[in-house]
Protein backbone atom coordinates (compact mmCIF):
# COMPACT_ATOMS: atom_id res chain seq x y z
CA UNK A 1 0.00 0.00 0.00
CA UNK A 2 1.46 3.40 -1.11
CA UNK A 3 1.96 6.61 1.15
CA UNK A 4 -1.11 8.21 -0.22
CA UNK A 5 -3.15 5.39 0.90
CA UNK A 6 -1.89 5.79 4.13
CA UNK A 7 -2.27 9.57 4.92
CA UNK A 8 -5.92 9.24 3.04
CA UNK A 9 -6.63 6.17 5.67
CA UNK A 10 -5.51 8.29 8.20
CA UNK A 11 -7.36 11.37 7.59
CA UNK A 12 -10.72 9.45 6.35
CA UNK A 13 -10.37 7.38 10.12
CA UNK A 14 -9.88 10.41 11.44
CA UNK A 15 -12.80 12.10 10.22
CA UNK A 16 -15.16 8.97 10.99
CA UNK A 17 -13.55 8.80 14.44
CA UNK A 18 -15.45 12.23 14.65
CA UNK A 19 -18.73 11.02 13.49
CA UNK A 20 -19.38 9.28 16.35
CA UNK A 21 -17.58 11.52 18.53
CA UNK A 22 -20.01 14.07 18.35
CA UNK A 23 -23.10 11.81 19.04
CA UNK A 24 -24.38 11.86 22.37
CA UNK A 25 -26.34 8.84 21.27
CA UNK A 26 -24.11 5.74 20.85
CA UNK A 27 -24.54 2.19 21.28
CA UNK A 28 -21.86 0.01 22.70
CA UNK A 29 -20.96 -1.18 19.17
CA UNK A 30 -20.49 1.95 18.32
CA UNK A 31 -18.19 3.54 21.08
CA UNK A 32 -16.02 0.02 19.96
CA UNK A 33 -16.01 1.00 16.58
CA UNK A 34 -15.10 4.77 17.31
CA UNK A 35 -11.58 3.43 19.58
CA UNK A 36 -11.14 1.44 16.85
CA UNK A 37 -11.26 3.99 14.25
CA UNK A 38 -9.25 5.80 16.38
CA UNK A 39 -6.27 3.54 16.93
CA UNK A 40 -6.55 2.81 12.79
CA UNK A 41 -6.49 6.58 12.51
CA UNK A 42 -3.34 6.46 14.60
CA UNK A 43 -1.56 3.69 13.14
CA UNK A 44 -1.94 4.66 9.05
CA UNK A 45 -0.43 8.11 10.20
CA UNK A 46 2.49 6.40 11.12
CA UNK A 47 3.08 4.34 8.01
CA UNK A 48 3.17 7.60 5.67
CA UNK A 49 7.10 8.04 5.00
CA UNK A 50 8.60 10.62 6.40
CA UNK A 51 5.95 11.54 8.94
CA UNK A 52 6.00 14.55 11.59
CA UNK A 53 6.27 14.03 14.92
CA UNK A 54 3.02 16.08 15.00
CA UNK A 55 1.08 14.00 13.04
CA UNK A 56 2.09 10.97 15.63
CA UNK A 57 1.14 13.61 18.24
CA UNK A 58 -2.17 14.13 17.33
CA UNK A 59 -2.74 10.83 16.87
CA UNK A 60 -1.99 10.38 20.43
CA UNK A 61 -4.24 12.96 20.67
CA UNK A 62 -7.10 11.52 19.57
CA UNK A 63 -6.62 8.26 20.92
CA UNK A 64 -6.61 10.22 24.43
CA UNK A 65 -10.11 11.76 23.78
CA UNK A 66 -11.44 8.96 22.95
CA UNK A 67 -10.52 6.95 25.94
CA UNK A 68 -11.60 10.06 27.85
CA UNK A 69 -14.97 9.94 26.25
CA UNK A 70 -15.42 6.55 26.98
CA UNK A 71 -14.36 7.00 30.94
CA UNK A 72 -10.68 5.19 30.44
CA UNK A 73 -8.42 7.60 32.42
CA UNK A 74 -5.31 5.61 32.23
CA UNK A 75 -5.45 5.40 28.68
CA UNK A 76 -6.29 8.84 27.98
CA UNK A 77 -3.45 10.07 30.29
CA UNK A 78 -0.95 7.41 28.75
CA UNK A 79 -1.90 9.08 24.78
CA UNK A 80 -1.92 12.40 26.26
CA UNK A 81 1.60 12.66 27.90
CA UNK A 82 3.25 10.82 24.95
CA UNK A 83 1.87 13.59 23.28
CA UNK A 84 2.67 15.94 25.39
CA UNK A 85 6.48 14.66 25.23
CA UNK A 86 6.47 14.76 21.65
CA UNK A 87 4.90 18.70 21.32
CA UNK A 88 8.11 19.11 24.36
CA UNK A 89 10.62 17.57 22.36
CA UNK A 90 10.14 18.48 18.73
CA UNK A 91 10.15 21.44 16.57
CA UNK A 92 6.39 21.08 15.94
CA UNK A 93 3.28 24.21 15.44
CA UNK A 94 2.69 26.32 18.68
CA UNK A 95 -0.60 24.63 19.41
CA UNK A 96 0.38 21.52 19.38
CA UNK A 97 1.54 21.71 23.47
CA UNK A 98 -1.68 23.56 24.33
CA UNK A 99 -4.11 20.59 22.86
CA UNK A 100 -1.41 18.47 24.68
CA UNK A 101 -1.83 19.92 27.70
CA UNK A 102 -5.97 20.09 27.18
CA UNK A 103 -5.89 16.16 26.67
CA UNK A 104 -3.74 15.79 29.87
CA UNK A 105 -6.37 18.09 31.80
CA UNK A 106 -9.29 16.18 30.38
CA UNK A 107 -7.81 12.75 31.21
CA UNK A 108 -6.47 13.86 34.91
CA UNK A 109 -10.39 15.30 35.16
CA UNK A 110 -11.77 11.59 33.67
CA UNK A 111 -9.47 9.91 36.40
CA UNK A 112 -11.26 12.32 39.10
CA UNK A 113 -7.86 14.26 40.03
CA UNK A 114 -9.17 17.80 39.72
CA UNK A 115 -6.21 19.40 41.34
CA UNK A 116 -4.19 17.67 38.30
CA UNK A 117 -6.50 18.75 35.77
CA UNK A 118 -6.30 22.14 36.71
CA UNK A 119 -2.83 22.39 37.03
CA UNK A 120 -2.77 21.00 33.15
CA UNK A 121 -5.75 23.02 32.49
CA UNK A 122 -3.56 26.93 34.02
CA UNK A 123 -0.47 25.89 31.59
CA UNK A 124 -2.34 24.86 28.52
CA UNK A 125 -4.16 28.56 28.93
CA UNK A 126 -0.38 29.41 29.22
CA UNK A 127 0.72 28.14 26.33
CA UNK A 128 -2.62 28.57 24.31
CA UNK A 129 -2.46 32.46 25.02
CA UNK A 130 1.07 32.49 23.09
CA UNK A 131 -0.42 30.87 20.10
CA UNK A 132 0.37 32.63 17.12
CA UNK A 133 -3.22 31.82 14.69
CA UNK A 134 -5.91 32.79 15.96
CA UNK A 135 -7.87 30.09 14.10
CA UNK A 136 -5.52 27.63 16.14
CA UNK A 137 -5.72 29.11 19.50
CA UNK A 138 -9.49 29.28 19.51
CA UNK A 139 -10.01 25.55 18.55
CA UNK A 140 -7.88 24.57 21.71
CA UNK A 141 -9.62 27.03 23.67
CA UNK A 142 -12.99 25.45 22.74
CA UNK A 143 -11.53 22.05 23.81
CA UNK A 144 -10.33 23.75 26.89
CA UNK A 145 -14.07 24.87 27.79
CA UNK A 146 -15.73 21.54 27.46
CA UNK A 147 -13.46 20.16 30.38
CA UNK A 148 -15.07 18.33 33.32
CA UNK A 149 -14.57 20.41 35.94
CA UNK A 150 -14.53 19.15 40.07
CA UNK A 151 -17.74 18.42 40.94
């Protein structure tokens, strides 16, 4: 399978991964088939050549809201901080470390350890406030205001 099949998995998975993200409605079959979408996503992402460490971040990234979605803290925490690491360690866009950081808040918040997810929640405003595009910053700040918040 060729490169282009690859990215065009990726972003198609991607995409469909988001179909069922946005329905409050889903069966059990369905939240299955949206991790699994997920992971594909994830995985045909990393078999275009010469992929950017973003791309394999925001793979992570999704992989982390979907586990948060579907109540698996560990999991989403696990995707978010390797995607955190990866937005610390690379040369990658601005945003990229602010949706990091949102994912870790959202996961820490899924878990139930508010005091984490705010401390994840105060640097991703941080980071997000630096963001050059505006387009950019307000799409993390819109993930930033649908976090659970202590009850």
């Amino acid at each position: 399978m060729g490169d282009l099949d690859h990215r065009q998995l990726g972003v198609d998975l991607y995409n469909a991964t988001w179909d069922l993200l946005g329905r409050e409605d889903r069966s059990a079959e369905e939240d299955d088939a949206m991790l699994a979408r997920a992971y594909a996503s994830f995985h045909h992402w990393g078999q275009v050549a010469g992929v950017r460490p973003e791309n394999v971040g925001r793979g992570h990234w999704l992989c982390s809201r979907v586990h948060a979605v579907l109540g698996h803290a560990d999991a989403a925490a696990h995707h978010a901080a390797r995607y955190v690491a990866i937005a610390r360690a690379r040369d990658v866009a601005d945003w990229d470390l602010a949706a990091a950081l949102e994912a870790s808040a959202r996961a820490a918040a899924v878990g139930g350890d508010f005091d984490a997810a705010e401390r994840f929640e105060a640097e991703a405003r941080q980071v997000c406030a630096g963001v050059s595009d505006a387009e950019d910053r307000e799409v993390v700040e819109a993930d930033l205001a649908t976090l659970p918040r202590r009850p």
